[in-house]
Each structure stands twice: as structure tokens, then as C-alpha cells.
PDB file of N, CA and C in Angstrom:
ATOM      1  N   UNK A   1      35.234  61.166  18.628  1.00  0.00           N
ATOM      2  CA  UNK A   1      35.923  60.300  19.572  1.00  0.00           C
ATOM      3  C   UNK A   1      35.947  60.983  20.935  1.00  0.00           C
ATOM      4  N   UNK A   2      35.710  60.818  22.261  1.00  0.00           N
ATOM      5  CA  UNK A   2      35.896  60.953  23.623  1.00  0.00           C
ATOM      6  C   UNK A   2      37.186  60.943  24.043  1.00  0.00           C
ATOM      7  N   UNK A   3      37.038  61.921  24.908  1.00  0.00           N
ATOM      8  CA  UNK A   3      38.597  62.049  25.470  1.00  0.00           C
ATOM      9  C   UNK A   3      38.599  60.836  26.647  1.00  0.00           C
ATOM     10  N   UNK A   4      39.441  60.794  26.945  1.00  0.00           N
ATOM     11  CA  UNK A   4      39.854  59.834  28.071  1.00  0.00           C
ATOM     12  C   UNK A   4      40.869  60.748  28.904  1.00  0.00           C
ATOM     13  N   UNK A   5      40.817  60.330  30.279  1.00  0.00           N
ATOM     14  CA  UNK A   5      42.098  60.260  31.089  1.00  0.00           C
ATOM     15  C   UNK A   5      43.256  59.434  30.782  1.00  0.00           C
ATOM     16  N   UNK A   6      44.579  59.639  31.929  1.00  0.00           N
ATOM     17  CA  UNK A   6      45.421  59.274  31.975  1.00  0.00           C
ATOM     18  C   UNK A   6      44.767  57.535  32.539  1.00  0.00           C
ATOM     19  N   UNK A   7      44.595  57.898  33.504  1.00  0.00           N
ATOM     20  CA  UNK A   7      44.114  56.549  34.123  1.00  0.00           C
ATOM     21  C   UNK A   7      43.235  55.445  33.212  1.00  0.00           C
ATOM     22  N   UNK A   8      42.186  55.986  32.325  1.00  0.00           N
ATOM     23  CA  UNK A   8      41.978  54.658  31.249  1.00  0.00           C
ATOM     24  C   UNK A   8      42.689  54.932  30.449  1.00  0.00           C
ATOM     25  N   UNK A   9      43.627  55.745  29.999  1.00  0.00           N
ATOM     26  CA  UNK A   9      44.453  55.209  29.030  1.00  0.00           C
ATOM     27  C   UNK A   9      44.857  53.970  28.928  1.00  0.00           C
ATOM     28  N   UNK A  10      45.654  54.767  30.455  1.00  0.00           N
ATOM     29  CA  UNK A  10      46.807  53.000  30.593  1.00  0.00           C
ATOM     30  C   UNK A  10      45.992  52.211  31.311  1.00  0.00           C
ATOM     31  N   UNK A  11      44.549  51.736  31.493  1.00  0.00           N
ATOM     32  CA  UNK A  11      43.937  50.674  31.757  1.00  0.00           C
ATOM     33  C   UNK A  11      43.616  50.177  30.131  1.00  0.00           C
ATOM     34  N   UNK A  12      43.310  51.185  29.861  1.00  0.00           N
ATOM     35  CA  UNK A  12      43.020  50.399  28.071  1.00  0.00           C
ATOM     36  C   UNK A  12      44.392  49.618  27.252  1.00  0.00           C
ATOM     37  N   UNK A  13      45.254  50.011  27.663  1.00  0.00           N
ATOM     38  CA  UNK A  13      46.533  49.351  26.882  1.00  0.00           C
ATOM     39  C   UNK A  13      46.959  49.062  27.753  1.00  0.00           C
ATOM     40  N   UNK A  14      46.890  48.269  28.807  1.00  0.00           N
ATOM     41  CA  UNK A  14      46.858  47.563  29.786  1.00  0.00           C
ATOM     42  C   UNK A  14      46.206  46.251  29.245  1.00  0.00           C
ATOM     43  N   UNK A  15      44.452  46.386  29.049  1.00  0.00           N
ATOM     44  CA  UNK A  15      43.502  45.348  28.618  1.00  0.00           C
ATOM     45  C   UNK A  15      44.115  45.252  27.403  1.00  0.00           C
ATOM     46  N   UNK A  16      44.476  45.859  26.272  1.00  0.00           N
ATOM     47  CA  UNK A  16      44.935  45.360  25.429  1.00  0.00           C
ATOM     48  C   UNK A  16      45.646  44.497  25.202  1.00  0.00           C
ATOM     49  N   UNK A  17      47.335  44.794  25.729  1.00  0.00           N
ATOM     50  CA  UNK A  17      48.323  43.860  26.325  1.00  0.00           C
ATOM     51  C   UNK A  17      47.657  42.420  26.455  1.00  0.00           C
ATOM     52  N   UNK A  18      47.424  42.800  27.309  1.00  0.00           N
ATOM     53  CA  UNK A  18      46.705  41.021  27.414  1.00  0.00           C
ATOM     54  C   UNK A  18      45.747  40.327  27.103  1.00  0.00           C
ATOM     55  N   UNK A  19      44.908  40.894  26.061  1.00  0.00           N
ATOM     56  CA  UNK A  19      43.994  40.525  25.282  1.00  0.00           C
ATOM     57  C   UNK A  19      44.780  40.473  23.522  1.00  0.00           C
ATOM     58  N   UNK A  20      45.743  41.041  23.218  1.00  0.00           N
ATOM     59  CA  UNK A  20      46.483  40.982  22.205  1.00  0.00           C
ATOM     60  C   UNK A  20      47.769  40.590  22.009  1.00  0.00           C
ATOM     61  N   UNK A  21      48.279  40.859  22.865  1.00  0.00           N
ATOM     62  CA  UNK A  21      50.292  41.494  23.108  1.00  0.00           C
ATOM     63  C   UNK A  21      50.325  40.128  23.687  1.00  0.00           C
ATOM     64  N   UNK A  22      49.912  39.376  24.514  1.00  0.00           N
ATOM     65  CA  UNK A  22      50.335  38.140  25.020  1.00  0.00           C
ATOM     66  C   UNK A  22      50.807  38.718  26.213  1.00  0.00           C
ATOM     67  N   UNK A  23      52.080  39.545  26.466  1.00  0.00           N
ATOM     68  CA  UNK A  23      52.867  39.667  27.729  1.00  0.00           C
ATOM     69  C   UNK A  23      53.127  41.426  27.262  1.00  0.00           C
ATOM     70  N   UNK A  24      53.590  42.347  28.230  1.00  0.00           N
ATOM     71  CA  UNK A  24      54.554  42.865  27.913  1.00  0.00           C
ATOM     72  C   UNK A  24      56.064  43.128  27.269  1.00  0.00           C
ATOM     73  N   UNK A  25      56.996  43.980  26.190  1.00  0.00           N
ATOM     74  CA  UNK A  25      57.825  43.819  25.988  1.00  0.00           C
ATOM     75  C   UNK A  25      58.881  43.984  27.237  1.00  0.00           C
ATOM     76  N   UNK A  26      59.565  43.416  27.761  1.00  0.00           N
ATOM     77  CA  UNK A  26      60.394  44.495  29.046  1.00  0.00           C
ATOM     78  C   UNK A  26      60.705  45.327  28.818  1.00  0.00           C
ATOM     79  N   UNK A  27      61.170  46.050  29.927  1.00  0.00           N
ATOM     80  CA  UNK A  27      61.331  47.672  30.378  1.00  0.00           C
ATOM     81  C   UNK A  27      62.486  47.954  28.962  1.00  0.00           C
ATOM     82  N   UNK A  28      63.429  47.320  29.114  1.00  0.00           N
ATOM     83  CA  UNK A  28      64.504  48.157  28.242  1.00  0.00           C
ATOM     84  C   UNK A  28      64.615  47.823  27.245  1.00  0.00           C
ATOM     85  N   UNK A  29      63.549  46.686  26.397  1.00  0.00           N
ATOM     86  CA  UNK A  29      63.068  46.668  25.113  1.00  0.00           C
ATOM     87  C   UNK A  29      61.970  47.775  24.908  1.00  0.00           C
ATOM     88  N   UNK A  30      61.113  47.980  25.200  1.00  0.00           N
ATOM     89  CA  UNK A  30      60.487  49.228  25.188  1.00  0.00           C
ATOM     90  C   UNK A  30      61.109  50.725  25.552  1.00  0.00           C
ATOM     91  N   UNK A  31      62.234  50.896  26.275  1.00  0.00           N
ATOM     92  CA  UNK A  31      62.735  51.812  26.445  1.00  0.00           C
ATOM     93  C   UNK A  31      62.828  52.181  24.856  1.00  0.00           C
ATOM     94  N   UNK A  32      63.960  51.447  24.372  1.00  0.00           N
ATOM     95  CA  UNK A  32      64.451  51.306  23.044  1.00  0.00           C
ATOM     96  C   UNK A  32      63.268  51.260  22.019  1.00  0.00           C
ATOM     97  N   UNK A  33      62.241  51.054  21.967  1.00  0.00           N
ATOM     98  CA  UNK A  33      60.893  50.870  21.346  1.00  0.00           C
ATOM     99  C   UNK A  33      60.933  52.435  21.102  1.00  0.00           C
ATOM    100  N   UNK A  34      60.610  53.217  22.499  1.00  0.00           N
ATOM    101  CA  UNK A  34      60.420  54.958  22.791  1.00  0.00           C
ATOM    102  C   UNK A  34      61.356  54.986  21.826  1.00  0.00           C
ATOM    103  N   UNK A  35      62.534  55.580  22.017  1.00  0.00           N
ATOM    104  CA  UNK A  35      63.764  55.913  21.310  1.00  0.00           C
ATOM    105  C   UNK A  35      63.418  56.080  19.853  1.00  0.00           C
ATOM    106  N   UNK A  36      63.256  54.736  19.494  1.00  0.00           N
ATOM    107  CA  UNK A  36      62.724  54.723  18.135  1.00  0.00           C
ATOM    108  C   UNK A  36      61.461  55.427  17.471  1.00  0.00           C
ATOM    109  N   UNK A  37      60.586  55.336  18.301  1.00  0.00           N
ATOM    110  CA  UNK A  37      59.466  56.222  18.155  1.00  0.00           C
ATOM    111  C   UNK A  37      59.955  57.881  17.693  1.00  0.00           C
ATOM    112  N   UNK A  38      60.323  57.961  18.898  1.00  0.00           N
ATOM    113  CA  UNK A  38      60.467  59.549  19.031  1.00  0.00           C
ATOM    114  C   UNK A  38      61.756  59.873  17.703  1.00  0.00           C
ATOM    115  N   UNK A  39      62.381  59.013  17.320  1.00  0.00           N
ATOM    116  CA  UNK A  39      63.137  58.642  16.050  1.00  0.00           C
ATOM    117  C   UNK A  39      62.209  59.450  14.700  1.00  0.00           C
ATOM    118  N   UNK A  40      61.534  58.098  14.599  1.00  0.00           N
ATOM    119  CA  UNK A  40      60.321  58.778  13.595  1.00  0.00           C
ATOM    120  C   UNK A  40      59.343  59.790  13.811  1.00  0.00           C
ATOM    121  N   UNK A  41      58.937  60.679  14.583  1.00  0.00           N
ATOM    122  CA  UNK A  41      58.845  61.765  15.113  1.00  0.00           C
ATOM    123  C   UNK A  41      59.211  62.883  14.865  1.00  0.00           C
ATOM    124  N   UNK A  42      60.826  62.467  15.128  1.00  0.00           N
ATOM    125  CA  UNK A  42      61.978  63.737  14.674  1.00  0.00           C
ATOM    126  C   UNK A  42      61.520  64.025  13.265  1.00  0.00           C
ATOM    127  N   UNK A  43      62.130  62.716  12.643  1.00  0.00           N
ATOM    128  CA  UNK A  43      61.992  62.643  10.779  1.00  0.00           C
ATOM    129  C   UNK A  43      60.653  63.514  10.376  1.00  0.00           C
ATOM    130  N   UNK A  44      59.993  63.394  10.832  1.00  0.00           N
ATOM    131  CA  UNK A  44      58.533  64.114   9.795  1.00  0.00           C
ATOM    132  C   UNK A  44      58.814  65.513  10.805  1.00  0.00           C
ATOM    133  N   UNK A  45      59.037  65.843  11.725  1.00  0.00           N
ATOM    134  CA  UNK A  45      58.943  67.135  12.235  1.00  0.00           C
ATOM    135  C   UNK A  45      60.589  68.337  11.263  1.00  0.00           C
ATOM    136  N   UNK A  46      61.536  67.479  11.287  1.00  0.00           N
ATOM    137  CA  UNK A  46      62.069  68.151  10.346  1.00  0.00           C
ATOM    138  C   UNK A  46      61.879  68.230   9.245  1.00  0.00           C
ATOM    139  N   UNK A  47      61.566  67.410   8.578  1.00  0.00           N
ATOM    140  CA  UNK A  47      60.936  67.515   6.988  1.00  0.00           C
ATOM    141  C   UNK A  47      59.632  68.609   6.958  1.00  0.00           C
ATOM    142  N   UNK A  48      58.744  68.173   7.812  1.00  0.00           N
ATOM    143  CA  UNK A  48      57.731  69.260   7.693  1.00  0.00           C
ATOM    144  C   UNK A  48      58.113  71.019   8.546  1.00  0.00           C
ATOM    145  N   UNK A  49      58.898  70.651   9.360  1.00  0.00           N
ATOM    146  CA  UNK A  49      58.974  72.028  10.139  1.00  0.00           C
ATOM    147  C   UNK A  49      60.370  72.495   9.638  1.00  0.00           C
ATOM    148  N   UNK A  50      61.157  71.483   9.362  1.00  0.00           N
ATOM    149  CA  UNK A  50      62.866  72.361   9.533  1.00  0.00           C
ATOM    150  C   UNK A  50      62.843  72.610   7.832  1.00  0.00           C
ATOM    151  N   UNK A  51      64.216  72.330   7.438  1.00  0.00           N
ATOM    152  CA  UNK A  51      64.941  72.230   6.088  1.00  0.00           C
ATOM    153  C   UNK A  51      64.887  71.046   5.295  1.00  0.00           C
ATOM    154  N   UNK A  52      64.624  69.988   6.235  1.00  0.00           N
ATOM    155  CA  UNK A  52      65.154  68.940   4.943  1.00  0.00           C
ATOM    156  C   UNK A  52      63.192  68.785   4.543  1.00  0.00           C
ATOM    157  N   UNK A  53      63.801  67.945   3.076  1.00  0.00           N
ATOM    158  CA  UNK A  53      62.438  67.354   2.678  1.00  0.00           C
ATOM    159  C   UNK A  53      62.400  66.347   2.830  1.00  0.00           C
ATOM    160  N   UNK A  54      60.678  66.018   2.204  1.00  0.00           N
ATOM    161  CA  UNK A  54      60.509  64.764   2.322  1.00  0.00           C
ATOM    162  C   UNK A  54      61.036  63.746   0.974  1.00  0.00           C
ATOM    163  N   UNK A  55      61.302  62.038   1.267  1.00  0.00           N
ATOM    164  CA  UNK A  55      61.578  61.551   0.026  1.00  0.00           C
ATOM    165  C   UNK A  55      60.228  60.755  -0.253  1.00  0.00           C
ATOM    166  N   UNK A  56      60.446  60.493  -1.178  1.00  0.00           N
ATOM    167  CA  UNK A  56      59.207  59.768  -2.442  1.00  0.00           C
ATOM    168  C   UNK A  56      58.560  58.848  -1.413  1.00  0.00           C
ATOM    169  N   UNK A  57      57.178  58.979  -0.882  1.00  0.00           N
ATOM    170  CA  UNK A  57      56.293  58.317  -0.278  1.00  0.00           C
ATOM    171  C   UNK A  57      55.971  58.840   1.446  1.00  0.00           C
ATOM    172  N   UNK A  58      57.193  59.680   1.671  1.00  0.00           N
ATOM    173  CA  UNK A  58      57.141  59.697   3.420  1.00  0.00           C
ATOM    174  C   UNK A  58      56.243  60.974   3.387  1.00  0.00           C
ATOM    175  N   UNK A  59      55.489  61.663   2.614  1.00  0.00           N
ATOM    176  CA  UNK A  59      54.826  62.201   2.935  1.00  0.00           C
ATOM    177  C   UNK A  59      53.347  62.079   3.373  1.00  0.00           C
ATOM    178  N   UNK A  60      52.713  60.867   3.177  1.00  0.00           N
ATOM    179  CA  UNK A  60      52.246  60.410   3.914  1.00  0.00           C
ATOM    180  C   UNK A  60      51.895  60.090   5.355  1.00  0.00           C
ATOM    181  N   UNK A  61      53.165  60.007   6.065  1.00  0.00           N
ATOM    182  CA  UNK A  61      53.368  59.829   7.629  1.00  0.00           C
ATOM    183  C   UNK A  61      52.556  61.033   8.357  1.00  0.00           C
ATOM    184  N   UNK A  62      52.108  60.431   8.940  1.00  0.00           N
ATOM    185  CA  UNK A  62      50.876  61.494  10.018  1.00  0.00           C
ATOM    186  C   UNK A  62      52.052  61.685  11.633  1.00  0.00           C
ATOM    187  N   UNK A  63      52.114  62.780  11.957  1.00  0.00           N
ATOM    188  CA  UNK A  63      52.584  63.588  12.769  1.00  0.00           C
ATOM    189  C   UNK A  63      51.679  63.039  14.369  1.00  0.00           C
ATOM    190  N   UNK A  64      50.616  63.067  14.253  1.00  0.00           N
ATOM    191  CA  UNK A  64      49.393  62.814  15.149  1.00  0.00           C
ATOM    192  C   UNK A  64      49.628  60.959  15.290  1.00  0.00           C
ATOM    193  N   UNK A  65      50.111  60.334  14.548  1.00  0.00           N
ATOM    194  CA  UNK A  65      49.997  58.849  14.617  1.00  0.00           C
ATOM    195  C   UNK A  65      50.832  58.485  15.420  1.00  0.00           C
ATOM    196  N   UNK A  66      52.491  59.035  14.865  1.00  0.00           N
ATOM    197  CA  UNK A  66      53.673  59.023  15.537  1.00  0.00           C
ATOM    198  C   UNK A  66      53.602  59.669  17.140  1.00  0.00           C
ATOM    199  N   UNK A  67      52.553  60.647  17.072  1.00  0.00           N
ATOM    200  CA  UNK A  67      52.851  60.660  18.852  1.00  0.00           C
ATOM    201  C   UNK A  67      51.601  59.953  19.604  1.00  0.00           C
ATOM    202  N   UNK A  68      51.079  59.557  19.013  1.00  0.00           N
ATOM    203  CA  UNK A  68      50.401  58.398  19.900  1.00  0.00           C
ATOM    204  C   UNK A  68      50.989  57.071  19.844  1.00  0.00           C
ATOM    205  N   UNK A  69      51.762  56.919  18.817  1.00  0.00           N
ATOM    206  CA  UNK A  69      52.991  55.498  18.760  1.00  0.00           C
ATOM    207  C   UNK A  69      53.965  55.930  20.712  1.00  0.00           C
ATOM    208  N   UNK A  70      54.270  57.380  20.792  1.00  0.00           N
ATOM    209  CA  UNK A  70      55.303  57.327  21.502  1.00  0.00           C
ATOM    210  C   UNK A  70      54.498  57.234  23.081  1.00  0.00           C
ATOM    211  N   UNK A  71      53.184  57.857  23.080  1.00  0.00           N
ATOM    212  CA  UNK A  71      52.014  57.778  24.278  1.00  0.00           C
ATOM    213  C   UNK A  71      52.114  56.423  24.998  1.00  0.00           C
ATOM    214  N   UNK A  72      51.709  55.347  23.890  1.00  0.00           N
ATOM    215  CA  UNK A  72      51.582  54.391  23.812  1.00  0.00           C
ATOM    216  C   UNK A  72      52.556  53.486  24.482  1.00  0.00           C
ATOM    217  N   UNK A  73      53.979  53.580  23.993  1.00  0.00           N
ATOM    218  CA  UNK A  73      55.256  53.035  24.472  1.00  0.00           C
ATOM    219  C   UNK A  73      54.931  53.705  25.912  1.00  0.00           C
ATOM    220  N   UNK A  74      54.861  55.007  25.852  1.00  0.00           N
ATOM    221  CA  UNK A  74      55.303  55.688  27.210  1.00  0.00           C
ATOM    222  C   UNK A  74      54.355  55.083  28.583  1.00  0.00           C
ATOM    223  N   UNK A  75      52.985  55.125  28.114  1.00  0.00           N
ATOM    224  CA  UNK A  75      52.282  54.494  29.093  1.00  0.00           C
ATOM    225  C   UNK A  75      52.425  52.395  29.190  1.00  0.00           C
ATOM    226  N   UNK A  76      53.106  51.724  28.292  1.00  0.00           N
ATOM    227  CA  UNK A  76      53.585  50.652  28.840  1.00  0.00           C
ATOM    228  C   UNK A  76      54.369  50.764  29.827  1.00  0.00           C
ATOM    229  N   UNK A  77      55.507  51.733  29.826  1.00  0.00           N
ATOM    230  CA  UNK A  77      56.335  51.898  31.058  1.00  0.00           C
ATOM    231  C   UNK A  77      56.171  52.272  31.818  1.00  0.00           C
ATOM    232  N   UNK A  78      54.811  52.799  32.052  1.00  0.00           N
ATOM    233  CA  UNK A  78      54.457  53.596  33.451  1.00  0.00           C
ATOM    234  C   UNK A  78      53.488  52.208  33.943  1.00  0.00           C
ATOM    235  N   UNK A  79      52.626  51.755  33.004  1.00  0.00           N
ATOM    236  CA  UNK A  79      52.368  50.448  33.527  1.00  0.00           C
ATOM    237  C   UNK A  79      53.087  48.874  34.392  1.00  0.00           C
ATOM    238  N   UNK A  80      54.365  49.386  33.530  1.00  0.00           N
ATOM    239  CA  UNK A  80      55.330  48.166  34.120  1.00  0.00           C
ATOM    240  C   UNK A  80      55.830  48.682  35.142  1.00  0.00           C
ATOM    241  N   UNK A  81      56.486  49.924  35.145  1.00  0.00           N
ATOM    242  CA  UNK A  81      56.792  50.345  36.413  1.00  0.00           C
ATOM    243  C   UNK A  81      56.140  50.972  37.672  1.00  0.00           C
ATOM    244  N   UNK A  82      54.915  51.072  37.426  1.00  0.00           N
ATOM    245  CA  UNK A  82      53.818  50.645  38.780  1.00  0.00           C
ATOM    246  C   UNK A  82      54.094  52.674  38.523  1.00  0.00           C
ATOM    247  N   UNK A  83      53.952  53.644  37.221  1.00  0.00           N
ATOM    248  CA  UNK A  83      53.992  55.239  37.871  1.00  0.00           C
ATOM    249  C   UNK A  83      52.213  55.282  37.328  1.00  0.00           C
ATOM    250  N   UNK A  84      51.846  55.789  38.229  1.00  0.00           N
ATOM    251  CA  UNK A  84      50.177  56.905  37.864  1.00  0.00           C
ATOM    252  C   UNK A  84      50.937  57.807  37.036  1.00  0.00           C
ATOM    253  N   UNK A  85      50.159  57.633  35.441  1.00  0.00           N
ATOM    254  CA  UNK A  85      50.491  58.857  34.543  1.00  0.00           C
ATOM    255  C   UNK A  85      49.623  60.161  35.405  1.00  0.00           C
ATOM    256  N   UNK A  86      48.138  60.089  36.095  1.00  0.00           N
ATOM    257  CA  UNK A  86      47.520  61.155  36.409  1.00  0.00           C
ATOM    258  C   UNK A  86      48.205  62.071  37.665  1.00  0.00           C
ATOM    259  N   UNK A  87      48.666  61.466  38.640  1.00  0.00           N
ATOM    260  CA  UNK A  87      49.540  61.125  39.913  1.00  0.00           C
ATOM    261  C   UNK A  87      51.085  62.274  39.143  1.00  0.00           C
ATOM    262  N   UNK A  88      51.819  61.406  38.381  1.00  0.00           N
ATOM    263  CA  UNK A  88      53.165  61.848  38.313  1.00  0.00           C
ATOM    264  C   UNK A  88      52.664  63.543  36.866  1.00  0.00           C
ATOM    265  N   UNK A  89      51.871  63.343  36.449  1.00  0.00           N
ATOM    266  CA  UNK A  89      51.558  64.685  35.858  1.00  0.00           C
ATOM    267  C   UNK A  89      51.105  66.028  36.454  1.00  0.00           C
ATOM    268  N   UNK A  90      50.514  65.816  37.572  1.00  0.00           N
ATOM    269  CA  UNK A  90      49.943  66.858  38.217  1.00  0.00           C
ATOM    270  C   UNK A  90      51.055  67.204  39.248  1.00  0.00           C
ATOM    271  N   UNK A  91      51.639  66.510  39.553  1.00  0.00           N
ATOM    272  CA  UNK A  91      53.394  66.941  40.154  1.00  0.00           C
ATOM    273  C   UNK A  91      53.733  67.307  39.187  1.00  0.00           C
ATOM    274  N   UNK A  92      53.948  66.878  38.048  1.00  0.00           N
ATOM    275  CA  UNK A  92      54.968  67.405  37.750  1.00  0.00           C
ATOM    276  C   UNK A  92      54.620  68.687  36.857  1.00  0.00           C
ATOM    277  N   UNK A  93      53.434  68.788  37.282  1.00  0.00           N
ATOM    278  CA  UNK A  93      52.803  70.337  36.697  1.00  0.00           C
ATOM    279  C   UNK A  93      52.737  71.838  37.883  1.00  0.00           C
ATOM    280  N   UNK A  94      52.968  71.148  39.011  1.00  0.00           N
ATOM    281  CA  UNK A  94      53.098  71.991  39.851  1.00  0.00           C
ATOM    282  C   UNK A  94      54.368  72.326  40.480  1.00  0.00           C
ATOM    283  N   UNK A  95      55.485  71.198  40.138  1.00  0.00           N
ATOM    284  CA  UNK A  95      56.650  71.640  40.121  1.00  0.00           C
ATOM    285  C   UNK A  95      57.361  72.788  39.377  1.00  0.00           C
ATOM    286  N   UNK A  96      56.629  72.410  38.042  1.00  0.00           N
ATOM    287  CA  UNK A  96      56.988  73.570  36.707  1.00  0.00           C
ATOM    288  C   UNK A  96      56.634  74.993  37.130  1.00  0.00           C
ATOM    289  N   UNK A  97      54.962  74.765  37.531  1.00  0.00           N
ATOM    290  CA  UNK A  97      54.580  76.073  38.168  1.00  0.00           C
ATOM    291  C   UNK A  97      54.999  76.892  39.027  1.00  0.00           C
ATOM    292  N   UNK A  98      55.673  76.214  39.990  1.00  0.00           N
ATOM    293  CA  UNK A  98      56.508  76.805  40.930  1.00  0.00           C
ATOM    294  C   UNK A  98      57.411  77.042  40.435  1.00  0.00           C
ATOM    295  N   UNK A  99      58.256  76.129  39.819  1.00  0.00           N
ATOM    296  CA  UNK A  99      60.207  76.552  39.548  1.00  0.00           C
ATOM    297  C   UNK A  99      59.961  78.050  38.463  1.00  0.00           C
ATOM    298  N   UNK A 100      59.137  78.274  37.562  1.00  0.00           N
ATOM    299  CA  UNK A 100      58.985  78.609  36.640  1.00  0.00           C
ATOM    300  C   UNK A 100      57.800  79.615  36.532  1.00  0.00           C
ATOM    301  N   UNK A 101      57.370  79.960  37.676  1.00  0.00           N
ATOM    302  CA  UNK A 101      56.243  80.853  37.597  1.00  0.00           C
ATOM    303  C   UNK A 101      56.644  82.701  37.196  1.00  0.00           C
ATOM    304  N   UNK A 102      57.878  83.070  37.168  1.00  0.00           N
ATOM    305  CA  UNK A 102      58.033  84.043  36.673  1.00  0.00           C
ATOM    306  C   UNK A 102      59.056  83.840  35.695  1.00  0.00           C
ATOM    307  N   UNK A 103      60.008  82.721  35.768  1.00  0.00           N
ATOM    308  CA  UNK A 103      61.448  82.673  34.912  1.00  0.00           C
ATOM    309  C   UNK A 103      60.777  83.119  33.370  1.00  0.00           C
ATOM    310  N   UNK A 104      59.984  82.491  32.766  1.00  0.00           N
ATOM    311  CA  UNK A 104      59.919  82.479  31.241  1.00  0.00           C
ATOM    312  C   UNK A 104      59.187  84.331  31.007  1.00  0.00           C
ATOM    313  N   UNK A 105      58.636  84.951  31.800  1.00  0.00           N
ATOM    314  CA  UNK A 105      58.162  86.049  31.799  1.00  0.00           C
ATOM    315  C   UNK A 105      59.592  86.842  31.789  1.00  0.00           C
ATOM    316  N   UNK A 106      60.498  86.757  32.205  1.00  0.00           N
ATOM    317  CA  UNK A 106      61.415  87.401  32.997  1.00  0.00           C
ATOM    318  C   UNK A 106      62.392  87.512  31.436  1.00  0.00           C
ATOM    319  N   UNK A 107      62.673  86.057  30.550  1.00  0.00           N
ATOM    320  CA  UNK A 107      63.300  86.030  29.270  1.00  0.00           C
ATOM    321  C   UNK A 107      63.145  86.463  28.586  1.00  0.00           C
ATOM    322  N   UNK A 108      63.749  87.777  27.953  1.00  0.00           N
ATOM    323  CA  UNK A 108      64.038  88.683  26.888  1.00  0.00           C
ATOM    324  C   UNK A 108      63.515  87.799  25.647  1.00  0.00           C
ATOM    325  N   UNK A 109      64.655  87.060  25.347  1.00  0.00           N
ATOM    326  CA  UNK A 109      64.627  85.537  24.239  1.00  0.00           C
ATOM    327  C   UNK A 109      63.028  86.099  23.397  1.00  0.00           C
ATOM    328  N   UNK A 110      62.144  85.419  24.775  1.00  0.00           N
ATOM    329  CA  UNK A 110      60.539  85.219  24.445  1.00  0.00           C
ATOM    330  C   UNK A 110      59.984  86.419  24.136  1.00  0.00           C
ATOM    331  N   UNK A 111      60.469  87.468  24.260  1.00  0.00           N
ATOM    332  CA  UNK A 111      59.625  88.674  24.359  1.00  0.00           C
ATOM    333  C   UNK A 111      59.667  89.196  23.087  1.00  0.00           C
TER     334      UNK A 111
END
């Protein structure tokens, strides 16, 4: 499979939308969509990473599915709300870089 950018991402589930979806869900039905996502997310990351287990069948659930479920939600809302995922990532990668260019070196914690 080919990687893609940010930018056809959300042109591809963009064309989708309206070749499938009919309309968009609104903003704060999809907010709540995320939520839920990242819901089921949690569930298999503690079962597989923390303490609890899994029950009869959820082991199945793919880790990799669930965060492209939450991609997915996430780039509808950047679609509805007019943000460049490529645009607001590279800020917000150089913000990090800056705020943070020695802090995590500096934390004992990590060391």
C-alpha cells in the first residue's frame, strides 16, 4: 500500500463523504464520534498493554484499525472546519521543537 499525505488524505475522505456518506455528520456529532473512538482505543491498549484482560472474542480487535477509525473522524473535522492537517502539523511540530528542544533531555524521569 502507498503512503499518502495529509492533504490526500483528507481529499480522499472528503471524495468519499460524498460519494458514500451523503453529507457530513456535524461538528459535535463527530466530535462525540472521536470520543468514542479513542474509547475503543483505550480498551484494547489496556487489555493488551496494562492489567486488565481481554473478554471472550475482543481479542480480535486490531489496535492499527482503531487508530485509523480515530484519523478518520479527526480528518472529517479538519475538513469541516476548513484546518490543513499538513499546514497545522508542521506548526505544530515546530512549536514542540522549540518549547521542548532541551526540556525532555534535561528530565531525570527519562534518563
Amino acid at each position: 500500500m502507498e503512503n499518502i499525505s495529509f492533504n490526500e488524505a483528507q481529499q480522499q475522505v472528503d471524495n468519499w463523504i460524498k460519494k458514500y456518506g451523503v453529507r457530513y455528520f456535524n461538528e459535535l456529532t463527530n466530535l462525540g464520534i472521536l470520543v468514542e473512538e479513542v474509547g475503543e482505543l483505550s480498551r484494547i491498549m489496556v487489555r493488551k498493554y496494562g492489567e486488565q484482560s481481554f473478554k471472550a472474542g475482543e481479542e480480535s480487535k486490531q489496535l492499527a484499525d482503531e487508530m485509523a477509525d480515530i484519523l478518520w473522524v479527526l480528518i472529517c473535522l479538519a475538513n469541516q472546519t476548513g484546518v490543513d492537517l499538513s499546514v497545522a502539523f508542521k506548526k505544530n511540530m515546530e512549536k514542540k521543537t522549540q518549547r521542548d528542544a532541551n526540556r525532555h533531555h534535561q528530565n531525570n524521569k527519562l534518563k
